[in-house]
N, C-alpha and C. Protein backbone atom coordinates (compact mmCIF):
# COMPACT_ATOMS: atom_id res chain seq x y z
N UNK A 1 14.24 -6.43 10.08
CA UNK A 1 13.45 -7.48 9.49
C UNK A 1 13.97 -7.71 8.08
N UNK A 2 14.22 -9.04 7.30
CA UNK A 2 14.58 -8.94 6.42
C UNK A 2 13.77 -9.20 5.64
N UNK A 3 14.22 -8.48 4.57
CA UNK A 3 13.01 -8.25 3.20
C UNK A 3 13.59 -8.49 1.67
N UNK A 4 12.88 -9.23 1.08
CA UNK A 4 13.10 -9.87 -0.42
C UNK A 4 12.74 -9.19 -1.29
N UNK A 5 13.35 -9.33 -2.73
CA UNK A 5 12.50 -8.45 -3.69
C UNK A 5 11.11 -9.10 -4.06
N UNK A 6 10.48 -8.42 -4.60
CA UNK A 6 9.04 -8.63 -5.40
C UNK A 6 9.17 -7.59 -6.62
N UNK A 7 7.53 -8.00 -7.43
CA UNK A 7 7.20 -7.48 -8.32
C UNK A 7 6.13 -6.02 -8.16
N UNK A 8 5.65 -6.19 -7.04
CA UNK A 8 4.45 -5.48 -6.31
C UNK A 8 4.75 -4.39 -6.14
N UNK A 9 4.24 -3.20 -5.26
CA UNK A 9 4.68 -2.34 -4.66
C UNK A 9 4.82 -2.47 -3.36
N UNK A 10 5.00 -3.33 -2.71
CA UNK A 10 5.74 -3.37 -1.57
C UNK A 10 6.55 -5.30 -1.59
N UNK A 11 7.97 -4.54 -1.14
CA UNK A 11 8.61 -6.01 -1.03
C UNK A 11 8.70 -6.93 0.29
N UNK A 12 8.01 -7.97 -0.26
CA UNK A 12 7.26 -8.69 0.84
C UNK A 12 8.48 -9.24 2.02
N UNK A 13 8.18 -9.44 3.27
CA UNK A 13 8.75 -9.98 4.04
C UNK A 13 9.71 -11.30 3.44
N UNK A 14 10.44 -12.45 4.01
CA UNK A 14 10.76 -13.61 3.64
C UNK A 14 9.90 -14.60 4.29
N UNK A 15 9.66 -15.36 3.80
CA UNK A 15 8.52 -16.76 4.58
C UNK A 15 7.28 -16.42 4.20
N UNK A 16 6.79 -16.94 5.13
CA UNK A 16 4.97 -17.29 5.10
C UNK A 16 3.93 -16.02 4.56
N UNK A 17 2.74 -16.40 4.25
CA UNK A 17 1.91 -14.79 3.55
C UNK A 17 0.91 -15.30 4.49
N UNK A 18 0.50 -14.52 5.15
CA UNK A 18 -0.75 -13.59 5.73
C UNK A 18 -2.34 -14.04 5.14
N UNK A 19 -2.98 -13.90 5.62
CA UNK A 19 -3.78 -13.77 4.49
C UNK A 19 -4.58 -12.94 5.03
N UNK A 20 -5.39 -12.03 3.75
CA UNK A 20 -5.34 -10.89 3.54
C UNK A 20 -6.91 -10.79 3.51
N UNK A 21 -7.42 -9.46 4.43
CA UNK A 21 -8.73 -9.18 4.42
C UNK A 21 -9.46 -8.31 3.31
N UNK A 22 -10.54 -8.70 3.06
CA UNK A 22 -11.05 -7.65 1.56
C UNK A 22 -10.76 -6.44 1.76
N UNK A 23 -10.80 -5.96 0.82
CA UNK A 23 -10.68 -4.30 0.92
C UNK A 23 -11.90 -3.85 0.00
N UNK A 24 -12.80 -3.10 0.60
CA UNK A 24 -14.14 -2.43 0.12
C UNK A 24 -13.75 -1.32 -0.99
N UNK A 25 -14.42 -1.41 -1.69
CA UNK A 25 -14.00 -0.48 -3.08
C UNK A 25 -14.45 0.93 -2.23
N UNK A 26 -15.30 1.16 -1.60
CA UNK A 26 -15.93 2.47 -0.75
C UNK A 26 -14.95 2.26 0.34
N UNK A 27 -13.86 1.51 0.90
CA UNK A 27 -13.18 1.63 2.19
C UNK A 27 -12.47 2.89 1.94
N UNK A 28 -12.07 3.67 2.89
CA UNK A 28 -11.74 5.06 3.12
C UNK A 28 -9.79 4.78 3.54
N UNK A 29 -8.75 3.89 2.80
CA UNK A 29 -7.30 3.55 3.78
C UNK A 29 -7.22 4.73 4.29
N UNK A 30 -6.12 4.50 5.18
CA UNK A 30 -5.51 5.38 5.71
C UNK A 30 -3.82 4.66 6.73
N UNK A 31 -3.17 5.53 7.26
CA UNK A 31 -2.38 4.80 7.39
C UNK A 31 -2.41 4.66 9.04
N UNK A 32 -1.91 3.66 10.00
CA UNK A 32 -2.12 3.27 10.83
C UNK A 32 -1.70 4.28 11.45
N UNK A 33 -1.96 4.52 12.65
CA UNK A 33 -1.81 5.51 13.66
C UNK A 33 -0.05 5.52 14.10
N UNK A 34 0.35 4.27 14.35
CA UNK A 34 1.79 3.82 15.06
C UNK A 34 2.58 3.95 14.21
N UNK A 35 1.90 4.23 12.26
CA UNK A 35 3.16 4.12 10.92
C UNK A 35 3.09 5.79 10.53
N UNK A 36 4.65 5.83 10.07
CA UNK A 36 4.73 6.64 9.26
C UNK A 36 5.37 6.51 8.10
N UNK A 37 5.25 6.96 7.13
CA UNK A 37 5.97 7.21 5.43
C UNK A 37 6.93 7.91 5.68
N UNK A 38 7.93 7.68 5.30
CA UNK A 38 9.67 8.07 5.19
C UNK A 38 10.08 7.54 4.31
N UNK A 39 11.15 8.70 3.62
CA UNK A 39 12.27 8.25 2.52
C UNK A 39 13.15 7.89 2.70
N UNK A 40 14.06 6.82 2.75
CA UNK A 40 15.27 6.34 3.58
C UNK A 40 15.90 6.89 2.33
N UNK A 41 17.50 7.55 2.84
CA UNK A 41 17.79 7.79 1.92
C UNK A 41 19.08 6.96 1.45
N UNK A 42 19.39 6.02 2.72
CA UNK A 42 20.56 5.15 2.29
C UNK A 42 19.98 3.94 1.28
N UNK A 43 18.65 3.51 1.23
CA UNK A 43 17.75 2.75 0.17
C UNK A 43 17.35 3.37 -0.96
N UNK A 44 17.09 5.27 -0.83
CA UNK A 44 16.85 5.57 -1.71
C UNK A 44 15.35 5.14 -2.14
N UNK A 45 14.71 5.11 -0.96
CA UNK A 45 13.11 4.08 -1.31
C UNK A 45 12.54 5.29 -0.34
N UNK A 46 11.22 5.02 -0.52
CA UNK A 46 10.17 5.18 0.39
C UNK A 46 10.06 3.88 1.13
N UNK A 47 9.68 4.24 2.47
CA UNK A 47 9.52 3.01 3.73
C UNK A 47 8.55 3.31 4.54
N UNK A 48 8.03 2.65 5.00
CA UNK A 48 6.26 2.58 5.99
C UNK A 48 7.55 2.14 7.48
N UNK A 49 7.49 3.26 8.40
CA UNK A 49 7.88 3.03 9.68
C UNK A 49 7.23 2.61 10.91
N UNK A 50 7.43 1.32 11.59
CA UNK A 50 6.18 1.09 12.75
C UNK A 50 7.42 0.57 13.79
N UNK A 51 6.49 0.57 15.09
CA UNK A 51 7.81 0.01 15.99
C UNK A 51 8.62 -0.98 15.48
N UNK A 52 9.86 -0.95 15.49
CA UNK A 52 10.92 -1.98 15.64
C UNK A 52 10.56 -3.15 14.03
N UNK A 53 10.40 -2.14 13.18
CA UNK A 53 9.65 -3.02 11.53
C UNK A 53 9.59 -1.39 10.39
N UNK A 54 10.62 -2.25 9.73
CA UNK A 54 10.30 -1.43 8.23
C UNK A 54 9.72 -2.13 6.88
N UNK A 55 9.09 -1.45 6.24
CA UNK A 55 8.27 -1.87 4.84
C UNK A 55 8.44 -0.99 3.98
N UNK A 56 9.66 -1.68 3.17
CA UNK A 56 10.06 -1.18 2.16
C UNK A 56 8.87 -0.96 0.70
N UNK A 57 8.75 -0.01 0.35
CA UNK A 57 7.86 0.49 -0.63
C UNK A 57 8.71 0.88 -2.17
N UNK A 58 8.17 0.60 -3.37
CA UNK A 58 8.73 0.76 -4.54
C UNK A 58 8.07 2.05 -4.87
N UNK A 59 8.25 2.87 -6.06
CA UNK A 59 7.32 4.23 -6.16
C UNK A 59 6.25 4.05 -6.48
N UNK A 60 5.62 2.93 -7.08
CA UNK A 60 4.36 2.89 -7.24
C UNK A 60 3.34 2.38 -5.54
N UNK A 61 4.10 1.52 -4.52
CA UNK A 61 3.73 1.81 -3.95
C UNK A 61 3.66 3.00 -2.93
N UNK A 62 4.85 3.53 -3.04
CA UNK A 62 4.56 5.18 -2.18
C UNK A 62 3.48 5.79 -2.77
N UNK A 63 3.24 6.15 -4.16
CA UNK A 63 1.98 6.92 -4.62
C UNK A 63 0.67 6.24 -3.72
N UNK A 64 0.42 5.06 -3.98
CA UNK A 64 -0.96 4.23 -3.79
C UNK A 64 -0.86 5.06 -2.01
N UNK A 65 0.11 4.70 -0.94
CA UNK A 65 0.02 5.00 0.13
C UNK A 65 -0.03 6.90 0.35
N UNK A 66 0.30 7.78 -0.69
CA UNK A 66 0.41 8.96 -0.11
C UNK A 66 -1.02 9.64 -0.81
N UNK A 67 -1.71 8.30 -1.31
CA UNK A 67 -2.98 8.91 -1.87
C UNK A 67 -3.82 8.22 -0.36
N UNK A 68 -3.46 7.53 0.74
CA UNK A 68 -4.25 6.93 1.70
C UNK A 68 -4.35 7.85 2.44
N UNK A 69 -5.50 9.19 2.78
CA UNK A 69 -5.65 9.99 3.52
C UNK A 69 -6.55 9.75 4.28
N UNK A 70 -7.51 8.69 3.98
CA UNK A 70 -8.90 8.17 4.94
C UNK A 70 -9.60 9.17 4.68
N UNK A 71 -9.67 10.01 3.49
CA UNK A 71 -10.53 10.67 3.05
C UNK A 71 -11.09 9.83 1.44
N UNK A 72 -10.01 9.92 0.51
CA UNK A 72 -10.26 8.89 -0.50
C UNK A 72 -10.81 7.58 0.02
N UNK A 73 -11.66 7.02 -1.11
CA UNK A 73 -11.99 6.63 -1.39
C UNK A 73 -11.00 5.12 -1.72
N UNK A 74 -11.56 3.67 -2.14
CA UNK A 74 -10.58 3.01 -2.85
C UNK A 74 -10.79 3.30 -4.19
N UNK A 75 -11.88 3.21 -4.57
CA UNK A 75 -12.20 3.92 -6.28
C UNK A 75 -11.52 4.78 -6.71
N UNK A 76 -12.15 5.94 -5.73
CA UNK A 76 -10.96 7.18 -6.05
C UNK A 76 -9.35 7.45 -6.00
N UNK A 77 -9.20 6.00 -5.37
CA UNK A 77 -7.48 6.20 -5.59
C UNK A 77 -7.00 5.59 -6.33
N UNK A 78 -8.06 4.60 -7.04
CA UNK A 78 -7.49 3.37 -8.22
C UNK A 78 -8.29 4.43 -9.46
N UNK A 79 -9.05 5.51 -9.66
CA UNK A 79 -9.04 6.34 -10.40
C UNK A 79 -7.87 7.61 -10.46
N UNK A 80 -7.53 8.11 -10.09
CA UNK A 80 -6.35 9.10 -9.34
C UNK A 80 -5.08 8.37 -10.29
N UNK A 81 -4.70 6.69 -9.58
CA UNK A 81 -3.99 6.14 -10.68
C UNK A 81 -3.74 5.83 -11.97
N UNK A 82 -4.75 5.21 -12.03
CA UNK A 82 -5.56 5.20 -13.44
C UNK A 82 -4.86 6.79 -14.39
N UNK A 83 -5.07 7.69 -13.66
CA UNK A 83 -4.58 9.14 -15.03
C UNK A 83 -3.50 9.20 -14.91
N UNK A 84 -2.58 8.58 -13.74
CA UNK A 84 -1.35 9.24 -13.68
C UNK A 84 -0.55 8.01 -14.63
N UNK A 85 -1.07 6.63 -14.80
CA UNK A 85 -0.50 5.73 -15.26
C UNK A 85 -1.39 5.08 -16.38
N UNK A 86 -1.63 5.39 -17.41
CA UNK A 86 -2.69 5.63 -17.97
C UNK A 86 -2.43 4.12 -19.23
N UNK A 87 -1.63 3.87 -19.03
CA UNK A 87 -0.95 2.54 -19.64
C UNK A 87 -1.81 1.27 -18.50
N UNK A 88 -2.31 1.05 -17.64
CA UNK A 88 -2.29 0.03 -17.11
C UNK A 88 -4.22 -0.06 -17.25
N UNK A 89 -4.18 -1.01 -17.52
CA UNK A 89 -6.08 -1.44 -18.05
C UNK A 89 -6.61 -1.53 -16.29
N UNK A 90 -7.84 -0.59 -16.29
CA UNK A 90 -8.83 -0.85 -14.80
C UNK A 90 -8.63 -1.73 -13.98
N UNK A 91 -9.19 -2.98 -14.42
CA UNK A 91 -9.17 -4.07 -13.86
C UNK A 91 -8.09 -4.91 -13.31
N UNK A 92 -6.86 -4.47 -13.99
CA UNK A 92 -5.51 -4.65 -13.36
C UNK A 92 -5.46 -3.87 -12.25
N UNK A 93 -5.32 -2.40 -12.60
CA UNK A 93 -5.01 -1.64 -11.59
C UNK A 93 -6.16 -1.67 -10.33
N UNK A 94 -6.89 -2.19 -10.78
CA UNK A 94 -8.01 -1.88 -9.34
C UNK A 94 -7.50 -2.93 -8.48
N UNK A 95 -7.62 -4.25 -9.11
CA UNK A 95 -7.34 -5.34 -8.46
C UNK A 95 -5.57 -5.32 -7.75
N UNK A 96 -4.41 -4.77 -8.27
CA UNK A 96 -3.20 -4.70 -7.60
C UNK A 96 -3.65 -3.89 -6.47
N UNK A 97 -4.15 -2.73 -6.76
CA UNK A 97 -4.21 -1.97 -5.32
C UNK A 97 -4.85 -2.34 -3.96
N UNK A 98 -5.70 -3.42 -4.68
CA UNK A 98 -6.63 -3.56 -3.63
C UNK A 98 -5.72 -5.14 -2.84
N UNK A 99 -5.28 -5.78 -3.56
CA UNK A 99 -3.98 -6.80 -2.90
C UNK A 99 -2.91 -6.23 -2.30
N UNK A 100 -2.37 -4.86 -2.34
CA UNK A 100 -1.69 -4.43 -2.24
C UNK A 100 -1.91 -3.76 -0.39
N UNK A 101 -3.25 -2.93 -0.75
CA UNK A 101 -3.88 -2.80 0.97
C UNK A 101 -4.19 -3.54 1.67
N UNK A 102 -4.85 -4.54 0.85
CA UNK A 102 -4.81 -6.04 1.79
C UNK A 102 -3.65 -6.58 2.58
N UNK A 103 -2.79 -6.13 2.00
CA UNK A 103 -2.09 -7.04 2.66
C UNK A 103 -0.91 -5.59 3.58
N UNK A 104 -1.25 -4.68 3.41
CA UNK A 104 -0.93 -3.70 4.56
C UNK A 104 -1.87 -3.34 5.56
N UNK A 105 -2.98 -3.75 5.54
CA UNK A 105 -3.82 -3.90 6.02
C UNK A 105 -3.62 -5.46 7.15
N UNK A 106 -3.32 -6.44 6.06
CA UNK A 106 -2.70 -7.79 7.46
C UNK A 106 -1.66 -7.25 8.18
N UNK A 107 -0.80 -6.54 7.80
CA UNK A 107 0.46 -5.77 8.70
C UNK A 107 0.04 -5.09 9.58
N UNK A 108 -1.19 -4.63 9.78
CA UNK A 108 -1.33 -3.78 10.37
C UNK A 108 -0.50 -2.52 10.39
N UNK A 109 -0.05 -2.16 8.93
CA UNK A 109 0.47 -0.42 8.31
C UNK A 109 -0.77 0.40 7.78
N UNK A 110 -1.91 -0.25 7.52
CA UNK A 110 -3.03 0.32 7.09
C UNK A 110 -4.21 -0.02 7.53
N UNK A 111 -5.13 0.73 7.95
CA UNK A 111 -6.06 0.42 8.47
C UNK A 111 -7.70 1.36 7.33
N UNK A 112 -8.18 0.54 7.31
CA UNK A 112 -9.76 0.89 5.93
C UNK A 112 -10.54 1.40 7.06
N UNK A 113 -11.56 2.61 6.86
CA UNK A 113 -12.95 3.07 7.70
C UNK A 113 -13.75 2.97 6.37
N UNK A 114 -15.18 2.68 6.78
CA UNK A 114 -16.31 2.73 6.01
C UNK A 114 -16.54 3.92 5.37
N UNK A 115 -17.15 3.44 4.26
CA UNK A 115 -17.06 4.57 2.94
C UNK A 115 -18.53 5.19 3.14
């Protein structure tokens, strides 16, 4: 599948956007049953693996995804961030992460349970 750069933590497909379901500040991510997280090492990236489809991830998005245990929280993982990146104001960071699952969440690479 070919894939473009972005600014985000994950670089978006080419063409059309999805559109993207809320993500509950209490939603619990986690990662889809059919994906796994891998380091490619000829990219030198972290990548979200699903049948026959890769999703290339930048390091800020590998963190956001290796904090998705479906035990956290979304709070608790946009807090978690928050200390490790301590430069970026709340309301930024809450709001990227939560666009960010949204829209792995339209991929169906992530799937939210109730908080």
């Amino acid at each position: 599948m070919p894939m473009s750069s972005s600014s985000g933590p994950v670089e978006e497909p080419s063409g059309g956007t999805a559109v993207s379901p809320p993500v509950p500040s209490s939603g619990r991510p986690r990662l889809a049953p059919h994906v796994r997280l891998s380091f490619d090492r000829a990219r030198e990236q972290h990548v979200l693996l699903r049948p026959e489809t890769i999703v290339v991830l930048n390091a800020t998005g590998a963190d956001i995804i290796g904090l998705c245990d479906g035990q956290r929280t979304v709070t608790e993982i946009v807090t978690e961030l928050r200390d490790r990146y301590n430069r970026v104001a709340d309301y930024v960071l809450d709001g990227e992460v939560r666009r960010f699952l949204a829209r792995l969440v339209a991929k169906r690479c992530v799937e939210i349970s109730d908080g």
